[in-house]
PDB file of N, CA and C in Angstrom:
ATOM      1  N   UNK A   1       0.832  -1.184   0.000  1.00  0.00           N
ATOM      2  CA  UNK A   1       0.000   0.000   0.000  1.00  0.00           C
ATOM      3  C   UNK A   1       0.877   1.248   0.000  1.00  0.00           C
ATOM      4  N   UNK A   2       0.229   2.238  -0.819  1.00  0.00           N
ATOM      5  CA  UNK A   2       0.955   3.789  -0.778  1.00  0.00           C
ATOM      6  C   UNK A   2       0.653   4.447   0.452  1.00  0.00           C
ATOM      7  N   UNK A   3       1.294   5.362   0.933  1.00  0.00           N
ATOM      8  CA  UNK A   3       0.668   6.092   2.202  1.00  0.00           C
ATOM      9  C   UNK A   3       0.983   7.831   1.794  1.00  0.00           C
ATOM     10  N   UNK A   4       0.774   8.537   2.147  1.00  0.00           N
ATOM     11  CA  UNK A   4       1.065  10.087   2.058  1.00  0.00           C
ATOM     12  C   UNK A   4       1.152  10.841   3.245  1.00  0.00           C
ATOM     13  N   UNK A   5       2.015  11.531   3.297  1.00  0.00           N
ATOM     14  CA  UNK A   5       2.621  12.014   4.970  1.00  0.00           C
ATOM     15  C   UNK A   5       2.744  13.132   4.591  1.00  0.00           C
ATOM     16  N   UNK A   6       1.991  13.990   5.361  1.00  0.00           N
ATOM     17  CA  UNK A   6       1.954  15.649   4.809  1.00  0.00           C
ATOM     18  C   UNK A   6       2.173  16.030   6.298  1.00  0.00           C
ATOM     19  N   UNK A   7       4.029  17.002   6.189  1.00  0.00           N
ATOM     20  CA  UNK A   7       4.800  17.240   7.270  1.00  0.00           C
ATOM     21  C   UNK A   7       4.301  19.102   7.521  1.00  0.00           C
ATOM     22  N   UNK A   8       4.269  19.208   8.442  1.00  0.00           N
ATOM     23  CA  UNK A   8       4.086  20.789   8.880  1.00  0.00           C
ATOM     24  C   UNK A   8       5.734  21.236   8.437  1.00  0.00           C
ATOM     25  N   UNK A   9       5.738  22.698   7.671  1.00  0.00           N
ATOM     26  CA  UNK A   9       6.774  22.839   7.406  1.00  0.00           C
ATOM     27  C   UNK A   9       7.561  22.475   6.168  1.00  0.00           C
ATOM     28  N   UNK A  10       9.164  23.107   6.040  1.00  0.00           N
ATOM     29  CA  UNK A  10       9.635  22.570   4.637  1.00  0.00           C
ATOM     30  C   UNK A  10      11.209  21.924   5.316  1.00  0.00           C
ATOM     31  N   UNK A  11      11.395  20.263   5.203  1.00  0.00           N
ATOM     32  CA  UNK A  11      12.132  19.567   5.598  1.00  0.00           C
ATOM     33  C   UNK A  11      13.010  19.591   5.318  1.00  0.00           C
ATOM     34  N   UNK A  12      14.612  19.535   5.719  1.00  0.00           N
ATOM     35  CA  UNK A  12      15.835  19.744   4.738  1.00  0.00           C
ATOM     36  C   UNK A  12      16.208  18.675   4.014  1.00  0.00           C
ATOM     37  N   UNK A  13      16.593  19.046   2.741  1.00  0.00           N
ATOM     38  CA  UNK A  13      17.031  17.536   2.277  1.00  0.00           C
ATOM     39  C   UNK A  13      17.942  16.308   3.122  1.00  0.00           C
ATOM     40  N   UNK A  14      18.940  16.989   3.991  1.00  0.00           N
ATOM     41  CA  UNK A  14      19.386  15.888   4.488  1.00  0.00           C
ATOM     42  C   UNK A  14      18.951  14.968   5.445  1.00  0.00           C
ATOM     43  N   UNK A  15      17.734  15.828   6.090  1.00  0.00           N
ATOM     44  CA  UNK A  15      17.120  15.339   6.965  1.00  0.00           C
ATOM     45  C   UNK A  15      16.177  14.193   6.277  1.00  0.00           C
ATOM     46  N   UNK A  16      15.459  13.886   5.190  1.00  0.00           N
ATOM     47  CA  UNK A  16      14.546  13.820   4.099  1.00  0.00           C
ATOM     48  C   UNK A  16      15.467  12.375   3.331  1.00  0.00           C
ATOM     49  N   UNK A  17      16.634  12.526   2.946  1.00  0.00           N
ATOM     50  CA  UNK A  17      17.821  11.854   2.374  1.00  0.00           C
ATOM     51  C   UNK A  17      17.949  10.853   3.924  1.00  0.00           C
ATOM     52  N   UNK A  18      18.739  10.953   4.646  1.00  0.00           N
ATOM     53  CA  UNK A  18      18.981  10.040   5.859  1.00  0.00           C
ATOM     54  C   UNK A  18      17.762   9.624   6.514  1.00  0.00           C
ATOM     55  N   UNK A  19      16.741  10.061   6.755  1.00  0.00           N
ATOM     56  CA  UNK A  19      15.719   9.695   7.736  1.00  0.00           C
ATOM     57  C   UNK A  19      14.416   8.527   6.860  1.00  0.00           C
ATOM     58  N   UNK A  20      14.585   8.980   5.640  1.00  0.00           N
ATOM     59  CA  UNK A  20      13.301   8.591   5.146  1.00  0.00           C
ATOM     60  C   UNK A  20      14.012   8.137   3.811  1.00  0.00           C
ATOM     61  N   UNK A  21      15.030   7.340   3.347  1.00  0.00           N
ATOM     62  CA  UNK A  21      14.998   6.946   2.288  1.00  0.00           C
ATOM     63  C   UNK A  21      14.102   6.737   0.933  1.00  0.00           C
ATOM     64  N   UNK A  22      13.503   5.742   1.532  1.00  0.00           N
ATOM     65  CA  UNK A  22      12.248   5.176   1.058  1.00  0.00           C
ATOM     66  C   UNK A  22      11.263   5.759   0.297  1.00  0.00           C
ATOM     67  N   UNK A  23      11.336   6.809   0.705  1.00  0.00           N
ATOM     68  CA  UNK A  23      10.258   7.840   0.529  1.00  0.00           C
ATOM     69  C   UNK A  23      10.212   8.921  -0.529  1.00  0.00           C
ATOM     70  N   UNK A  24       9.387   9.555  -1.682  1.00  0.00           N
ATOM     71  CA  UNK A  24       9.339  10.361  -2.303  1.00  0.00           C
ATOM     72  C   UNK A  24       8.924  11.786  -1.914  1.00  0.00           C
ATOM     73  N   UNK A  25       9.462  13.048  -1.985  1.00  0.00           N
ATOM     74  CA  UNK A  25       9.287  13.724  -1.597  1.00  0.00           C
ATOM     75  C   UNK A  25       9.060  14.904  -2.447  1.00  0.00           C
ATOM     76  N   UNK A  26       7.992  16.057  -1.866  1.00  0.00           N
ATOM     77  CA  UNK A  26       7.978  17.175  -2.278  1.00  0.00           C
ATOM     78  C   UNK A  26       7.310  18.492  -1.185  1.00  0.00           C
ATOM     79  N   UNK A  27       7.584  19.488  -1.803  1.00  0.00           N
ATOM     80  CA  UNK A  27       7.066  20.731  -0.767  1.00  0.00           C
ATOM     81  C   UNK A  27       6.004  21.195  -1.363  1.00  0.00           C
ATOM     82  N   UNK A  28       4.637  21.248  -0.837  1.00  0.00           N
ATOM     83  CA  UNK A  28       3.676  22.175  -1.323  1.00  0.00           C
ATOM     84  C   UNK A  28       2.915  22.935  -0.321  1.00  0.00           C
ATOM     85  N   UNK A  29       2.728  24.389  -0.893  1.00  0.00           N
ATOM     86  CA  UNK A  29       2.208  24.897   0.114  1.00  0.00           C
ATOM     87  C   UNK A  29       2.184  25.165   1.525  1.00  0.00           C
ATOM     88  N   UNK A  30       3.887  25.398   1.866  1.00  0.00           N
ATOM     89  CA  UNK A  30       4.355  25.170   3.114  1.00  0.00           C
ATOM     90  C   UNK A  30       4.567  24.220   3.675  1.00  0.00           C
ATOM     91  N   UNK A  31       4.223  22.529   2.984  1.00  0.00           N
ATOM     92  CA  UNK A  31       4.294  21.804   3.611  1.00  0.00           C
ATOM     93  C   UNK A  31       5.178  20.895   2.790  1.00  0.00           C
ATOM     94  N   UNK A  32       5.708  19.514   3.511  1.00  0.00           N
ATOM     95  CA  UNK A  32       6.578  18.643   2.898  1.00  0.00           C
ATOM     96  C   UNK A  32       5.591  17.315   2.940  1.00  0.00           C
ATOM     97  N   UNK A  33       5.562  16.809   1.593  1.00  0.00           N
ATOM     98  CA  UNK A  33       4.996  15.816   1.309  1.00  0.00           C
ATOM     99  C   UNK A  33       5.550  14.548   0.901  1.00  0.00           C
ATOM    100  N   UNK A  34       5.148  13.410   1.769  1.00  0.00           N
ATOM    101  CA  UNK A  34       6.495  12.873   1.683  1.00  0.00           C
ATOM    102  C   UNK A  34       5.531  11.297   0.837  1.00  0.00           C
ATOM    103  N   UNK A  35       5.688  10.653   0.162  1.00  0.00           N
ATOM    104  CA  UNK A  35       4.722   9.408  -0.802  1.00  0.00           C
ATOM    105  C   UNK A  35       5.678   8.004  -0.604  1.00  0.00           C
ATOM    106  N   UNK A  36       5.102   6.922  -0.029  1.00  0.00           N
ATOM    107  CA  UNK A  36       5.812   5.588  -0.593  1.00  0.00           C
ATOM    108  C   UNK A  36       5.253   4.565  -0.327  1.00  0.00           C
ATOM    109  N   UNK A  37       6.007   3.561  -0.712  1.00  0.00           N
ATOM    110  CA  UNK A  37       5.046   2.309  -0.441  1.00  0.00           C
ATOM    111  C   UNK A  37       5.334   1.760   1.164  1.00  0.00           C
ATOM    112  N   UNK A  38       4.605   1.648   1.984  1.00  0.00           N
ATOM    113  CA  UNK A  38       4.506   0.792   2.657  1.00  0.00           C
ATOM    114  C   UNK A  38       4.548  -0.829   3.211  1.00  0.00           C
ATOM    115  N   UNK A  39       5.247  -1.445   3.401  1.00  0.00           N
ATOM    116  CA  UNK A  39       5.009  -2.670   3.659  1.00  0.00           C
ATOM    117  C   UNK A  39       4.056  -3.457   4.763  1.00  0.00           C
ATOM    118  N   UNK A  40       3.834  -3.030   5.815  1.00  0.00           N
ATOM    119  CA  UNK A  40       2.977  -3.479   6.572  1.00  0.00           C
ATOM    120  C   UNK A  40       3.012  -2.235   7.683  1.00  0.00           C
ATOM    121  N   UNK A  41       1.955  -3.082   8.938  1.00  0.00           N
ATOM    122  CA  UNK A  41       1.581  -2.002   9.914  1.00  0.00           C
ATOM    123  C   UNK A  41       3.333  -1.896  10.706  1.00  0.00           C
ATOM    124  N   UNK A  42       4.419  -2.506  10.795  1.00  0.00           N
ATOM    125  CA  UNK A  42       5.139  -1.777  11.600  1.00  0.00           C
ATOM    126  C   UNK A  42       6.358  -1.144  11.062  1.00  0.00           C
ATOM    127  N   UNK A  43       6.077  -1.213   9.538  1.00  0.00           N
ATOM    128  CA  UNK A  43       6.553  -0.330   8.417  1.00  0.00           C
ATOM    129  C   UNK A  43       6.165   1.194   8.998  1.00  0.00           C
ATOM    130  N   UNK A  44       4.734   0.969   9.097  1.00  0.00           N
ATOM    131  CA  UNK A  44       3.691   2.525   9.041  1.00  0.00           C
ATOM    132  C   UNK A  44       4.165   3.732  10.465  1.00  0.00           C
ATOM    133  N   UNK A  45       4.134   2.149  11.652  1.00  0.00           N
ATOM    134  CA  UNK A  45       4.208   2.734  12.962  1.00  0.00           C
ATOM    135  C   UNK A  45       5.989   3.015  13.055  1.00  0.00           C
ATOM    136  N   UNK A  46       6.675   2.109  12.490  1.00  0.00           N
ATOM    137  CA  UNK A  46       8.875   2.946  12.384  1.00  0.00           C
ATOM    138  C   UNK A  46       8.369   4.215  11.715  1.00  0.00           C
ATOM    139  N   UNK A  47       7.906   4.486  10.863  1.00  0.00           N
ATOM    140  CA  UNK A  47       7.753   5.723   9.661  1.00  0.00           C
ATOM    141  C   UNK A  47       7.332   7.216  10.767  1.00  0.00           C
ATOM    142  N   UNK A  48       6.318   6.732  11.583  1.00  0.00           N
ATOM    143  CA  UNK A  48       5.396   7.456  12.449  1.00  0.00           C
ATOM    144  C   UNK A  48       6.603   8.016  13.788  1.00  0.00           C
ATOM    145  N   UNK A  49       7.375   6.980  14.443  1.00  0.00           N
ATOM    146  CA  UNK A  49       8.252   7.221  15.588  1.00  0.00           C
ATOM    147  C   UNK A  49       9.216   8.199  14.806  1.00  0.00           C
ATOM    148  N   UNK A  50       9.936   7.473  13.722  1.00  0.00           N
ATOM    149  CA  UNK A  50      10.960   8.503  13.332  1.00  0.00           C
ATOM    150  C   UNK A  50      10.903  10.159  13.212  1.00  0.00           C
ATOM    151  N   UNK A  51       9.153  10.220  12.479  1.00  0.00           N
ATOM    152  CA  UNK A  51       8.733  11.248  12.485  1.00  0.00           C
ATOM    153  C   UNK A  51       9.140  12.145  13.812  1.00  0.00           C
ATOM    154  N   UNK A  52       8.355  11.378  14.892  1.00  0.00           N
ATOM    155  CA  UNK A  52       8.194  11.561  15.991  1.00  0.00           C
ATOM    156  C   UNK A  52       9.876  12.416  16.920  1.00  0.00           C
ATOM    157  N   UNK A  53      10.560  11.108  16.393  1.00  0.00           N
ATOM    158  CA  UNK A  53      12.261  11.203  16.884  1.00  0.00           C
ATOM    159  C   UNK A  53      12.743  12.378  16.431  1.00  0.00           C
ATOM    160  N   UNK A  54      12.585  13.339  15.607  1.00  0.00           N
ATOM    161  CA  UNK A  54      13.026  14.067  14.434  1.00  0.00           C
ATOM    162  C   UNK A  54      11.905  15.319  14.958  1.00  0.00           C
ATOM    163  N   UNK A  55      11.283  15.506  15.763  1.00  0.00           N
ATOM    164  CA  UNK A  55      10.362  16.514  16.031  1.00  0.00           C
ATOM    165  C   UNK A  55       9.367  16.909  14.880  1.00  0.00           C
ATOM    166  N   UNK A  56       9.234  16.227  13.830  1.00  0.00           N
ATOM    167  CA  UNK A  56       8.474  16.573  12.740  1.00  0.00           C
ATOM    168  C   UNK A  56       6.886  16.490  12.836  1.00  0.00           C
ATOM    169  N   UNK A  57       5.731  17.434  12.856  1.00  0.00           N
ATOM    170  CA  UNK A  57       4.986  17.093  12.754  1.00  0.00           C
ATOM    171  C   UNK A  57       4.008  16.832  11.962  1.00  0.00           C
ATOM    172  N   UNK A  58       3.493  15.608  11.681  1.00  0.00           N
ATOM    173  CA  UNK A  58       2.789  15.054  10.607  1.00  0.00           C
ATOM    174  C   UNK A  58       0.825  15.840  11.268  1.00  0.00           C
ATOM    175  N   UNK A  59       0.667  16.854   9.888  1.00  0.00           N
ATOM    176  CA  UNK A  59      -0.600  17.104   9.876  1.00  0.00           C
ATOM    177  C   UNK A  59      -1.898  16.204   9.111  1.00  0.00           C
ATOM    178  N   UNK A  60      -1.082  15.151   8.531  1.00  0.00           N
ATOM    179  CA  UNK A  60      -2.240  14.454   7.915  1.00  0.00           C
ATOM    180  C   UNK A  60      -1.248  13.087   6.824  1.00  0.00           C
ATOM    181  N   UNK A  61      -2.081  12.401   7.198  1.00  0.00           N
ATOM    182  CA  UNK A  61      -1.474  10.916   7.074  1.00  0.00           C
ATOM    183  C   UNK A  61      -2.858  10.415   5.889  1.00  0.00           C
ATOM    184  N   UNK A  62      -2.284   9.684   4.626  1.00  0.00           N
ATOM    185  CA  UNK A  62      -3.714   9.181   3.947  1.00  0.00           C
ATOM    186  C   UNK A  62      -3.038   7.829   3.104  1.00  0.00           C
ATOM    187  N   UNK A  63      -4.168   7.092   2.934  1.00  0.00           N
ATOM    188  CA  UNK A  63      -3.537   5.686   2.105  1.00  0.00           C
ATOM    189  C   UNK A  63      -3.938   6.234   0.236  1.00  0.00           C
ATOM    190  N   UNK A  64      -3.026   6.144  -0.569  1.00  0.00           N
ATOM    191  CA  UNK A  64      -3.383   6.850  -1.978  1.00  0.00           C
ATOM    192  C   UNK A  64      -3.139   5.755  -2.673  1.00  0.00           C
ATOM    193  N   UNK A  65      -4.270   5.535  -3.690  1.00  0.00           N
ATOM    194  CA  UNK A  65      -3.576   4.396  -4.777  1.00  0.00           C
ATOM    195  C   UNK A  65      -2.440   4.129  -4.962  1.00  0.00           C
ATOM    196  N   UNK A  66      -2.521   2.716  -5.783  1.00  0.00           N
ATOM    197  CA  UNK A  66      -0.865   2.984  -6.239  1.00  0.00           C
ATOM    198  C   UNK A  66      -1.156   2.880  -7.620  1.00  0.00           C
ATOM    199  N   UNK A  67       0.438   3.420  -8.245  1.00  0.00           N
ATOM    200  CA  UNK A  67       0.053   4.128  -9.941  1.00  0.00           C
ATOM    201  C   UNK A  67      -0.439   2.613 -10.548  1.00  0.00           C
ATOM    202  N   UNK A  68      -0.861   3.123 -11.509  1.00  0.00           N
ATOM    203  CA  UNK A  68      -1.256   2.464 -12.548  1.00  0.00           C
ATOM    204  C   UNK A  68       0.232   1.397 -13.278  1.00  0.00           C
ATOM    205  N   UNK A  69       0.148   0.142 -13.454  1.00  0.00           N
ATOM    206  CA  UNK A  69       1.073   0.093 -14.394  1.00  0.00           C
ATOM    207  C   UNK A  69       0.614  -0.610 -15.820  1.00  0.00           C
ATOM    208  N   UNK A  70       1.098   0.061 -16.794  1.00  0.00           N
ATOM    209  CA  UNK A  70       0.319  -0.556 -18.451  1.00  0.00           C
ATOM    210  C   UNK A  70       1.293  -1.690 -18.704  1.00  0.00           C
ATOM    211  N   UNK A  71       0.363  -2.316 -18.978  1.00  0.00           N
ATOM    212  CA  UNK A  71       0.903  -3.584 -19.777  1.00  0.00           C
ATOM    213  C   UNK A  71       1.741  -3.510 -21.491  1.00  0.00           C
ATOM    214  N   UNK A  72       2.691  -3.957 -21.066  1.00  0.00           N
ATOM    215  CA  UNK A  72       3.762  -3.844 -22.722  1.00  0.00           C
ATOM    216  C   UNK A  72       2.998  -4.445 -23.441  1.00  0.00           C
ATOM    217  N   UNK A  73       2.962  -3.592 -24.297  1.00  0.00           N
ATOM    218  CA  UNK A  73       2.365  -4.018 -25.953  1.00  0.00           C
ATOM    219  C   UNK A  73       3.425  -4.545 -26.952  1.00  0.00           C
ATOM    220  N   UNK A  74       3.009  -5.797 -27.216  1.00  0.00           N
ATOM    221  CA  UNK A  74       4.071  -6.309 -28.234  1.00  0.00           C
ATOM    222  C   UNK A  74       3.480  -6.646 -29.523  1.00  0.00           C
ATOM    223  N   UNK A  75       4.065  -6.173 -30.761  1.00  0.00           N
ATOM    224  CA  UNK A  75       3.652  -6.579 -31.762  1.00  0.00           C
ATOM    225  C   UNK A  75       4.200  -7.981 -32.529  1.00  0.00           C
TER     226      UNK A  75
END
């Protein structure tokens, strides 16, 4: 499953780079948005402490599809 972590604030890359590998990131609207896949619930709850460890606060947490993938067309 995808998850979406929308951080209060704009995160530094290194913090973003070391803390959260995993993770895709962007800034909108004052905030840092961070996208990835998840593996299970204590995937979700490490993701959540680190946050936590790191003083970051998460204003909103959501599960988002995951992309689409098309099937190769072969002629």
């Amino acid at each position: 499953m995808r998850y979406e972590f929308r951080i209060a604030g704009t995160v530094s890359d290194v913090v973003l780079d070391e803390g959260f590998p995993e993770l895709e990131s962007a800034v909108l609207a004052g905030q840092t948005v961070l996208v990835g896949r998840i593996v299970d619930e204590a995937h979700l709850y490490g993701l959540l402490a680190r946050f936590q460890a790191l003083g970051l606060r998460v204003v909103e947490l959501r599960q988002v599809l995951e992309p689409e993938v098309s099937p190769e067309v072969t002629e």
